[in-house]
PDB file of N, CA and C in Angstrom:
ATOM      1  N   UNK A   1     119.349  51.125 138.965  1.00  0.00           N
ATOM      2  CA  UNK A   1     119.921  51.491 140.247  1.00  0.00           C
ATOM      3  C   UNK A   1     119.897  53.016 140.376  1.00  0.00           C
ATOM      4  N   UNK A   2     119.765  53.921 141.770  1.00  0.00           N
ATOM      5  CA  UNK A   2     119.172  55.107 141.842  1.00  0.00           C
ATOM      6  C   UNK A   2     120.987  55.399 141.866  1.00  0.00           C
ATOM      7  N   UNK A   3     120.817  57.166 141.512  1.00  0.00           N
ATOM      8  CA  UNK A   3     122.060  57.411 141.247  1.00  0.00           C
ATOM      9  C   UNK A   3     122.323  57.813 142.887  1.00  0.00           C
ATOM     10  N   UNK A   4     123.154  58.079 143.665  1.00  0.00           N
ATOM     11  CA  UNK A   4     123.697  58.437 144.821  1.00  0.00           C
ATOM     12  C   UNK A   4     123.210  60.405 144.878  1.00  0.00           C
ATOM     13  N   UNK A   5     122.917  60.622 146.078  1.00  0.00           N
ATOM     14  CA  UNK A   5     122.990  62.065 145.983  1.00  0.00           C
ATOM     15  C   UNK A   5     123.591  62.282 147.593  1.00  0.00           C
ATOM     16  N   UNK A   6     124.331  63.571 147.532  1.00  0.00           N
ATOM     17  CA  UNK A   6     125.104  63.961 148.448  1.00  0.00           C
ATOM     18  C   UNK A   6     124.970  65.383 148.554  1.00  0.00           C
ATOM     19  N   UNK A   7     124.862  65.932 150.051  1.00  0.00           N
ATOM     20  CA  UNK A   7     125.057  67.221 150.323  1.00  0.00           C
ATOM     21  C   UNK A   7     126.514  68.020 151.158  1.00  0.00           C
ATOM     22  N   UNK A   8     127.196  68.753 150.400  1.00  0.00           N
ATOM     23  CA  UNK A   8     128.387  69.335 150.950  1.00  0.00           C
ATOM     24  C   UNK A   8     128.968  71.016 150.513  1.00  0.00           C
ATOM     25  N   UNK A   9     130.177  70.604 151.386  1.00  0.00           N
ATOM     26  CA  UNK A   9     130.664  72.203 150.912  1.00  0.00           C
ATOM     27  C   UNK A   9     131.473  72.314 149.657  1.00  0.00           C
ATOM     28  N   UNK A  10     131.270  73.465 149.279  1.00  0.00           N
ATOM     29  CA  UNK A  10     132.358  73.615 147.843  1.00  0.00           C
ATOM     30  C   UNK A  10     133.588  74.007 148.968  1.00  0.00           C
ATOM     31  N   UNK A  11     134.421  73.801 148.888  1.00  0.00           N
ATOM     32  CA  UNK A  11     135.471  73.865 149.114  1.00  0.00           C
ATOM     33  C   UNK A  11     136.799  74.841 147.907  1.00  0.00           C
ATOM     34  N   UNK A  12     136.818  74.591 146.981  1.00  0.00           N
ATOM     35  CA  UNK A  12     137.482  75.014 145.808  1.00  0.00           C
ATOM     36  C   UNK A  12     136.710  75.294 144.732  1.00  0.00           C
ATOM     37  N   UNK A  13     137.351  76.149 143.923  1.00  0.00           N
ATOM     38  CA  UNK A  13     136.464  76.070 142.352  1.00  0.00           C
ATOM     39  C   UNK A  13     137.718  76.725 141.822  1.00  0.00           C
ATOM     40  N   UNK A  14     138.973  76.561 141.899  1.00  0.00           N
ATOM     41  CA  UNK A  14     140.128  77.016 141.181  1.00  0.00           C
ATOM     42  C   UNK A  14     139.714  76.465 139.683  1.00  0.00           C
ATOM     43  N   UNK A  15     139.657  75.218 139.502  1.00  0.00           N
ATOM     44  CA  UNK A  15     139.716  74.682 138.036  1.00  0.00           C
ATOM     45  C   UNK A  15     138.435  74.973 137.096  1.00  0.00           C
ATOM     46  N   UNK A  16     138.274  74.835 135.637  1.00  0.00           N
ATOM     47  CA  UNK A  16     137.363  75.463 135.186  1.00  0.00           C
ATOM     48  C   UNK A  16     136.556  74.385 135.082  1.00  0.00           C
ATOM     49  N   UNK A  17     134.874  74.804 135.125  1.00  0.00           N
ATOM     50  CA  UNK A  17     133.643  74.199 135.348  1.00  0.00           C
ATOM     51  C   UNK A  17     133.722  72.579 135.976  1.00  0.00           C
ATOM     52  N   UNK A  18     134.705  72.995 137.395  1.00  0.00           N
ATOM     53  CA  UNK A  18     134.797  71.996 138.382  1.00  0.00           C
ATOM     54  C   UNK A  18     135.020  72.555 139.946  1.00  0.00           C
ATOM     55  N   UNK A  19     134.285  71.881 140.688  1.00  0.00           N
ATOM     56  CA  UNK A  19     134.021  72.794 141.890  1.00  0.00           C
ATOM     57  C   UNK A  19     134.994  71.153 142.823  1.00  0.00           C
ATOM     58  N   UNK A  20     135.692  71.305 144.113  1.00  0.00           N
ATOM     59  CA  UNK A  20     135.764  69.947 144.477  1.00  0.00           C
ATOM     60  C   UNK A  20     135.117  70.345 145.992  1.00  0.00           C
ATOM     61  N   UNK A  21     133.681  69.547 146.860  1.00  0.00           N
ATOM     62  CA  UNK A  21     132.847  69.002 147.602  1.00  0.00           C
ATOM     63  C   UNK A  21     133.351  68.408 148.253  1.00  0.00           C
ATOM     64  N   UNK A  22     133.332  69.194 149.983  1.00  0.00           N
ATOM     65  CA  UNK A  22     133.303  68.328 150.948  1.00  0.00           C
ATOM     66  C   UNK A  22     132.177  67.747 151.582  1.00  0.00           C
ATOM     67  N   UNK A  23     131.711  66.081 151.649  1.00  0.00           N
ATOM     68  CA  UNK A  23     130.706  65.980 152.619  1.00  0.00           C
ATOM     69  C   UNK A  23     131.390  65.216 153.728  1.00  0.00           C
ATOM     70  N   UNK A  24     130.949  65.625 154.808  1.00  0.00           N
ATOM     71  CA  UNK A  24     130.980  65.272 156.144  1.00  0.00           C
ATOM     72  C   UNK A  24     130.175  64.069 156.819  1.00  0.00           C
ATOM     73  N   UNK A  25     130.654  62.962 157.149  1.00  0.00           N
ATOM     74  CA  UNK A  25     129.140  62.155 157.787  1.00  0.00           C
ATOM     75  C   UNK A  25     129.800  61.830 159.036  1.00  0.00           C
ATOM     76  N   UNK A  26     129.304  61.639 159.931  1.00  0.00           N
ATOM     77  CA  UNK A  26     129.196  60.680 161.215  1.00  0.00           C
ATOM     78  C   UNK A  26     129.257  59.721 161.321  1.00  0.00           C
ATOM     79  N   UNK A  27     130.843  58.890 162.259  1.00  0.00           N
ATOM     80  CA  UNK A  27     130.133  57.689 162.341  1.00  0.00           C
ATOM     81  C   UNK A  27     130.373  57.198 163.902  1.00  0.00           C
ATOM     82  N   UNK A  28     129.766  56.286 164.423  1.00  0.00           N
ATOM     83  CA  UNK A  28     130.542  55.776 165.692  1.00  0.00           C
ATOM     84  C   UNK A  28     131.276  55.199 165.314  1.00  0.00           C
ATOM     85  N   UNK A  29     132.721  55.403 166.260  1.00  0.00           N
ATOM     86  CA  UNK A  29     133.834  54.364 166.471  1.00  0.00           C
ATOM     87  C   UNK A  29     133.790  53.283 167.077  1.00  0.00           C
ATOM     88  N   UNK A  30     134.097  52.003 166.216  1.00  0.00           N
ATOM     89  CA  UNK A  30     133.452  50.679 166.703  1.00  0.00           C
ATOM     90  C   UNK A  30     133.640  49.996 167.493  1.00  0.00           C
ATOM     91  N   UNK A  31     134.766  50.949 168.441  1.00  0.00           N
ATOM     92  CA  UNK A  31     135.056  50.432 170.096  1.00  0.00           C
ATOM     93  C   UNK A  31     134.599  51.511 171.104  1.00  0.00           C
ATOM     94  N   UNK A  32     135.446  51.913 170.887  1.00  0.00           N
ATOM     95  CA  UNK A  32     134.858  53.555 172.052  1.00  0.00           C
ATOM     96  C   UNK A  32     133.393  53.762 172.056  1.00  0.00           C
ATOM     97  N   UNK A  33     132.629  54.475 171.088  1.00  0.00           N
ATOM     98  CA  UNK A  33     131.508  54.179 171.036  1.00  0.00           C
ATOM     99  C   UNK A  33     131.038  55.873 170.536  1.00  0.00           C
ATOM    100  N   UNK A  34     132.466  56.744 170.272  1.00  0.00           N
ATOM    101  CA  UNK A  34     132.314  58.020 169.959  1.00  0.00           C
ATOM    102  C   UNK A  34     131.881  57.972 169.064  1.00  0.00           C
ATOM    103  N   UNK A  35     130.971  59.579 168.669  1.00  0.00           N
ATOM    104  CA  UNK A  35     130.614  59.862 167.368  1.00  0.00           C
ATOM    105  C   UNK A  35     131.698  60.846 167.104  1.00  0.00           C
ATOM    106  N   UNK A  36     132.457  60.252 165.863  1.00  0.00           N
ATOM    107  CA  UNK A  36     133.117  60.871 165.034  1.00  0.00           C
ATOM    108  C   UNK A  36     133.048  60.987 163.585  1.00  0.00           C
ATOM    109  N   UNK A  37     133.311  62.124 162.944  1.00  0.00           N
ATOM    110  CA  UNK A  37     133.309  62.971 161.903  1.00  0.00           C
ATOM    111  C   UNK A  37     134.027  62.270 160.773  1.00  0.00           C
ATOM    112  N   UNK A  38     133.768  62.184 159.843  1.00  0.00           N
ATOM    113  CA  UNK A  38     134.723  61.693 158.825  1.00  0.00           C
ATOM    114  C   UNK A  38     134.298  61.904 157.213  1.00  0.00           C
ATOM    115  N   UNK A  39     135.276  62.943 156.319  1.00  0.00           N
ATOM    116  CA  UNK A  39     134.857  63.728 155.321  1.00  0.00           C
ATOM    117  C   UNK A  39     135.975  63.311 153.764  1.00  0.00           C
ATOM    118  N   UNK A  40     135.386  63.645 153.205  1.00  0.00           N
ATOM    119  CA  UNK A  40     135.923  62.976 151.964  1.00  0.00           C
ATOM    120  C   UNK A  40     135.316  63.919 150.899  1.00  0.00           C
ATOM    121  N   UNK A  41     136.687  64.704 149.962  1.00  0.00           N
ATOM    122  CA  UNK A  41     135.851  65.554 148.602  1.00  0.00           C
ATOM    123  C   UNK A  41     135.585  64.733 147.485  1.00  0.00           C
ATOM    124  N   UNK A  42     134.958  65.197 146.882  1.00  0.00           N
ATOM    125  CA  UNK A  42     134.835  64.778 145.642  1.00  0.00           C
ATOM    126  C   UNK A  42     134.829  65.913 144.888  1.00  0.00           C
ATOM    127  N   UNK A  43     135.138  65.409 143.323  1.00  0.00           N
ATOM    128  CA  UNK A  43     135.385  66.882 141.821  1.00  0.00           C
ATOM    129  C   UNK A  43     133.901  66.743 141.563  1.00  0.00           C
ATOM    130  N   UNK A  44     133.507  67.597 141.186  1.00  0.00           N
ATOM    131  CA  UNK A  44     132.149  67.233 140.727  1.00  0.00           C
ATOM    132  C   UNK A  44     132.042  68.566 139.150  1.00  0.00           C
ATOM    133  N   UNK A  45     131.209  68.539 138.432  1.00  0.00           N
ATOM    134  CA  UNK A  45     131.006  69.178 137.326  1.00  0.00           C
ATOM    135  C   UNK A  45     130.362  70.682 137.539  1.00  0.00           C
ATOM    136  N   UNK A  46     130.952  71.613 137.175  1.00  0.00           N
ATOM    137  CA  UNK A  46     130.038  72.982 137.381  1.00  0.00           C
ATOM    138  C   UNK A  46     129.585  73.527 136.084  1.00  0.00           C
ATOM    139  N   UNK A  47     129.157  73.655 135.139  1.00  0.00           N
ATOM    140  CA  UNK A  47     129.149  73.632 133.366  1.00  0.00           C
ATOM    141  C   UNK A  47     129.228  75.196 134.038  1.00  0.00           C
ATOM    142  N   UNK A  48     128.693  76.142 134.424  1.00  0.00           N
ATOM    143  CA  UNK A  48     128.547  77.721 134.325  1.00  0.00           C
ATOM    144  C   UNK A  48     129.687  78.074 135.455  1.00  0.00           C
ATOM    145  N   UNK A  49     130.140  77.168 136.313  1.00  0.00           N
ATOM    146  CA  UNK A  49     131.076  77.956 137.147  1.00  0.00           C
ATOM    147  C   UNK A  49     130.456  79.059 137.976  1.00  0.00           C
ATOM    148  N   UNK A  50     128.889  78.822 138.612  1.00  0.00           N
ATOM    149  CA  UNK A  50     128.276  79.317 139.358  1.00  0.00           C
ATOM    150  C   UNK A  50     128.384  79.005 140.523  1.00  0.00           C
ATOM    151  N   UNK A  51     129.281  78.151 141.469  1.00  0.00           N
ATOM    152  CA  UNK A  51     129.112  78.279 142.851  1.00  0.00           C
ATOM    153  C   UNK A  51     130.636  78.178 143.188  1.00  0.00           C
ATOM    154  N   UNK A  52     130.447  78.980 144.069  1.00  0.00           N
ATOM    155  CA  UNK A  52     131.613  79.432 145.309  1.00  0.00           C
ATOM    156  C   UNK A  52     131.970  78.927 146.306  1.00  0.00           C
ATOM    157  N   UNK A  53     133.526  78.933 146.943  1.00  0.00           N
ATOM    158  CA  UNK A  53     133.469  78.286 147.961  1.00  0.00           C
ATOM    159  C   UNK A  53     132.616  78.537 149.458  1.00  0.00           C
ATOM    160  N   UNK A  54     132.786  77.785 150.175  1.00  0.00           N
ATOM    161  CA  UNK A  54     131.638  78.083 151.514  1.00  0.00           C
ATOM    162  C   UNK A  54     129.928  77.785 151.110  1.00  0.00           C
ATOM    163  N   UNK A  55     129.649  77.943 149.619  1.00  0.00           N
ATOM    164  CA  UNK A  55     128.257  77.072 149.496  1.00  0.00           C
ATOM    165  C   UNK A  55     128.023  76.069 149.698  1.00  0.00           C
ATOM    166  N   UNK A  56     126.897  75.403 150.260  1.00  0.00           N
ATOM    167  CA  UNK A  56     126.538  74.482 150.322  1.00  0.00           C
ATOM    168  C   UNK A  56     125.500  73.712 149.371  1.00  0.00           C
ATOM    169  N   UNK A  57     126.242  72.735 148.412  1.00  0.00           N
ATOM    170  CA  UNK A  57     125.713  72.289 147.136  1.00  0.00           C
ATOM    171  C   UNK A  57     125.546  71.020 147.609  1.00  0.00           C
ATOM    172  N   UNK A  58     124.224  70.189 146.289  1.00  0.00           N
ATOM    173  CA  UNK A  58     123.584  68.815 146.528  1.00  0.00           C
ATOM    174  C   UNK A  58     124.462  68.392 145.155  1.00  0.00           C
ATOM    175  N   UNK A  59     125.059  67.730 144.941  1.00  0.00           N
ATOM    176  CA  UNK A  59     125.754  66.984 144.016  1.00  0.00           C
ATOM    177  C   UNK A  59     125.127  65.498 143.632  1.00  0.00           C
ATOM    178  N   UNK A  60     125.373  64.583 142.504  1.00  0.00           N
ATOM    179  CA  UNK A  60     125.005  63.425 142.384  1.00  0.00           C
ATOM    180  C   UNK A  60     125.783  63.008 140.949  1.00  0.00           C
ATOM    181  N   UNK A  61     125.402  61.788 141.557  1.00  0.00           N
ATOM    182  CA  UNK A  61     126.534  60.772 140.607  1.00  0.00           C
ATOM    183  C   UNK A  61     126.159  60.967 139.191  1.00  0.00           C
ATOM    184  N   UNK A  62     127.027  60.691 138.524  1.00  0.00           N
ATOM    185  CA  UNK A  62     127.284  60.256 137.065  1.00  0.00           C
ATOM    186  C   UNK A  62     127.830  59.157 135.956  1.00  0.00           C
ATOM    187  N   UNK A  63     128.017  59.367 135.015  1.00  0.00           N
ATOM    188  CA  UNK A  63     129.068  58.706 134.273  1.00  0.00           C
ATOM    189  C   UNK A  63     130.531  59.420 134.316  1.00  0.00           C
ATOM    190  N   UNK A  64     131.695  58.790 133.992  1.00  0.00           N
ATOM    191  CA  UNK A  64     132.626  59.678 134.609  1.00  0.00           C
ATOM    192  C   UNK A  64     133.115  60.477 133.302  1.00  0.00           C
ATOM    193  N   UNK A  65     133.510  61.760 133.983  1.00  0.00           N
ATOM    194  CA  UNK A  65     133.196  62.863 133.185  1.00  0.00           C
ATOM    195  C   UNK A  65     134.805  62.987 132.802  1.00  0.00           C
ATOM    196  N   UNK A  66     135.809  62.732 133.572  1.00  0.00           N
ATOM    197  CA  UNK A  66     136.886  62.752 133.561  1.00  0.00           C
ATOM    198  C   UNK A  66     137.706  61.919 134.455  1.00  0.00           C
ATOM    199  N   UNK A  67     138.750  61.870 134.457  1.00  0.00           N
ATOM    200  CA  UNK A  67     139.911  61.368 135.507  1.00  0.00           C
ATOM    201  C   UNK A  67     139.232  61.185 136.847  1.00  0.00           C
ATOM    202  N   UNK A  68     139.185  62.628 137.452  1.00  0.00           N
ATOM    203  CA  UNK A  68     138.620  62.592 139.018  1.00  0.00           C
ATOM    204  C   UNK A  68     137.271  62.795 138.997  1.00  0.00           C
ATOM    205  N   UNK A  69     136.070  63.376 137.777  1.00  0.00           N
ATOM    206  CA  UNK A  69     135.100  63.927 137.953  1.00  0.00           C
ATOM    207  C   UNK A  69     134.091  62.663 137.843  1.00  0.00           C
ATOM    208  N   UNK A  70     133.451  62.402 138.417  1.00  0.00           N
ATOM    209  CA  UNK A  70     132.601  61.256 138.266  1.00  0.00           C
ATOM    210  C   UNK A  70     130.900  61.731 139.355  1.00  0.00           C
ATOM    211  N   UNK A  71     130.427  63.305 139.939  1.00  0.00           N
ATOM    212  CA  UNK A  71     129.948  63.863 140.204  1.00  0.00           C
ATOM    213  C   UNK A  71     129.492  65.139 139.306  1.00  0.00           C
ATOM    214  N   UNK A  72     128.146  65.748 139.572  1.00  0.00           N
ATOM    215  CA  UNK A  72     128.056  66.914 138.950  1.00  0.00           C
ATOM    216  C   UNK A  72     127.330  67.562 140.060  1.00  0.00           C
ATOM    217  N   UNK A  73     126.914  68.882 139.858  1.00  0.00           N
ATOM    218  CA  UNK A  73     126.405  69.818 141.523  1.00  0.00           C
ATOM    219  C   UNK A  73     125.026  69.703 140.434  1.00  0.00           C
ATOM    220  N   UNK A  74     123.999  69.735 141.180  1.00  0.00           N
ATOM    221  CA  UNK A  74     122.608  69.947 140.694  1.00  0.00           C
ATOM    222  C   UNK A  74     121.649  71.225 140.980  1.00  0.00           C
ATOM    223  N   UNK A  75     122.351  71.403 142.490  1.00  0.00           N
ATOM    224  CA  UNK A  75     121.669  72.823 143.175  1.00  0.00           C
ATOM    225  C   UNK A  75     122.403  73.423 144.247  1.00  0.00           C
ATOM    226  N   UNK A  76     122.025  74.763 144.563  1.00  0.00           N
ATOM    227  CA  UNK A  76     122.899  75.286 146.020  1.00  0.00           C
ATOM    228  C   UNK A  76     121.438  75.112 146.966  1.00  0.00           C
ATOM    229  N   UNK A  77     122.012  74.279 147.707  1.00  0.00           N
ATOM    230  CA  UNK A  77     121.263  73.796 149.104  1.00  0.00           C
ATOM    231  C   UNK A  77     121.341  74.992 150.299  1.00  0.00           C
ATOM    232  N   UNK A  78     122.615  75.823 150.569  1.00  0.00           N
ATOM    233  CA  UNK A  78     122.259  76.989 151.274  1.00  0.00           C
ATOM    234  C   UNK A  78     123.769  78.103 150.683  1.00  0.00           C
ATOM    235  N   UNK A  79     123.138  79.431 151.113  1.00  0.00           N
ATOM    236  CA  UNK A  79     124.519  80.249 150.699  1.00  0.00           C
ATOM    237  C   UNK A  79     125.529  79.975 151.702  1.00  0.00           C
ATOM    238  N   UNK A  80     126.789  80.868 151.858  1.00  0.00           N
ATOM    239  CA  UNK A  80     127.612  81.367 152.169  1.00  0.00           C
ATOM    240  C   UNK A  80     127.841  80.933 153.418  1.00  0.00           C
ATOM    241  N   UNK A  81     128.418  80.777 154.317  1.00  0.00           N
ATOM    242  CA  UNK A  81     128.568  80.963 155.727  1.00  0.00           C
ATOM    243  C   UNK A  81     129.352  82.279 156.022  1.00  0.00           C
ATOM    244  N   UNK A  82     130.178  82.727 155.637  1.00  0.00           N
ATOM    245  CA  UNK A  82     130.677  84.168 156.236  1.00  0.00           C
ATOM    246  C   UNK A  82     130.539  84.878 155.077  1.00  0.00           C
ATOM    247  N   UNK A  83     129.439  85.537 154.880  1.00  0.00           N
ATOM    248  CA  UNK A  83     129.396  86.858 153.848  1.00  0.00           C
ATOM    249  C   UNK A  83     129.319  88.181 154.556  1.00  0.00           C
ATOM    250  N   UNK A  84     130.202  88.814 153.849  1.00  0.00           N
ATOM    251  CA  UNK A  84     130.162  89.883 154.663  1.00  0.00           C
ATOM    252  C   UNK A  84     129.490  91.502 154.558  1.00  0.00           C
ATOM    253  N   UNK A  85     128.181  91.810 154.821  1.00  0.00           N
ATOM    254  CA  UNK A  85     127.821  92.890 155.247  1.00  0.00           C
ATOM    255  C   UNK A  85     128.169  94.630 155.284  1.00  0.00           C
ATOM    256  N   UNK A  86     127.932  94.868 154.219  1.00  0.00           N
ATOM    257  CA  UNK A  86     128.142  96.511 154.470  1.00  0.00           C
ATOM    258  C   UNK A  86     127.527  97.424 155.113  1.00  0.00           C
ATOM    259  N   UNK A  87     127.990  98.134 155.767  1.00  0.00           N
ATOM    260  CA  UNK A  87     126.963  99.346 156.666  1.00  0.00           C
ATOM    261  C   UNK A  87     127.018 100.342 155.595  1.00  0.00           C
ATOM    262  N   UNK A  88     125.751 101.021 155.503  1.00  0.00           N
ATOM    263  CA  UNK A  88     125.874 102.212 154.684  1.00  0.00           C
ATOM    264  C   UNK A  88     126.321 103.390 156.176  1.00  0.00           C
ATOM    265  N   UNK A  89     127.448 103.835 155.800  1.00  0.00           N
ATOM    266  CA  UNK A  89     127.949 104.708 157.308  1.00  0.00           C
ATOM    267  C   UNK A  89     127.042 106.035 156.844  1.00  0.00           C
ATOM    268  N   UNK A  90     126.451 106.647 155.735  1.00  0.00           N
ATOM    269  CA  UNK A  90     126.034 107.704 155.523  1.00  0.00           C
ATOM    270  C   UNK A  90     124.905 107.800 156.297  1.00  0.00           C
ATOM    271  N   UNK A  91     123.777 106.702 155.998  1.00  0.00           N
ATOM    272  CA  UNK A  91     122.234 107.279 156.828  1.00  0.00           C
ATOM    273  C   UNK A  91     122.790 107.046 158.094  1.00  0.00           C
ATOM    274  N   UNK A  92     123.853 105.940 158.546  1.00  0.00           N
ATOM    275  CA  UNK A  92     123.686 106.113 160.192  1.00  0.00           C
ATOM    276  C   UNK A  92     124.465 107.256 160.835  1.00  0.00           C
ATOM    277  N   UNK A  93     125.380 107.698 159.828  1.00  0.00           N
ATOM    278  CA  UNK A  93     125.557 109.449 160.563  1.00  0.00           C
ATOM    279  C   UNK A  93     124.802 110.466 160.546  1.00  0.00           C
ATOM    280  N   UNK A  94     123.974 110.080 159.795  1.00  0.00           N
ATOM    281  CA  UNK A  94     122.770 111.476 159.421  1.00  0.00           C
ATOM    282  C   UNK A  94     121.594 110.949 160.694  1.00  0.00           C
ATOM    283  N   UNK A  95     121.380 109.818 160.903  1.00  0.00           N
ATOM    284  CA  UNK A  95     120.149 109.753 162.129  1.00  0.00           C
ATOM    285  C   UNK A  95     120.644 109.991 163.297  1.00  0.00           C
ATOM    286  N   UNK A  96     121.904 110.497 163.772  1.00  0.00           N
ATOM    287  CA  UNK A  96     122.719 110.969 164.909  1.00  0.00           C
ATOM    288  C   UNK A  96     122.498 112.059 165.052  1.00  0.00           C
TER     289      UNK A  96
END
């Protein structure tokens, strides 16, 4: 049986070499007929404690690693959503 793979946000990484993953899916509501949102984390395994919250990581199943951990992250699927940008203020006062 193929293992499950999932794409979401890190959300946390307080605990050590454990990140906990939000994914988000869509579903219609089975009267109305809206598409609505509906998200669920999971713990997943970080062994280096390389990703941050606001990344967007591909996670996939395992054997369970612990209590809640039964996921591990495999890759960062995209960076950051709000990183923030330094101006060097020096060259842009000097081209004035």
């Amino acid at each position: 049986m193929p293992k499950r793979i999932l794409i979401g946000t890190v959300v946390s990484d307080k605990t050590d070499k454990t990140v906990v993953v939000k994914v988000e899916r869509k579903v219609r509501h089975p009267l109305y007929g809206k598409i609505i949102r509906r998200s669920k984390k999971y713990h997943a395994h970080d062994e280096e404690n390389a990703y941050r919250p606001g990344e967007w990581v591909r996670i996939e199943e395992t054997k369970p690693i612990s209590k809640l951990k039964t996921w591990k992250v495999i890759d960062r699927v995209g960076g950051q959503a709000d990183v923030a940008i330094e101006a060097d203020l020096d060259v842009e006062a000097a081209g004035n």
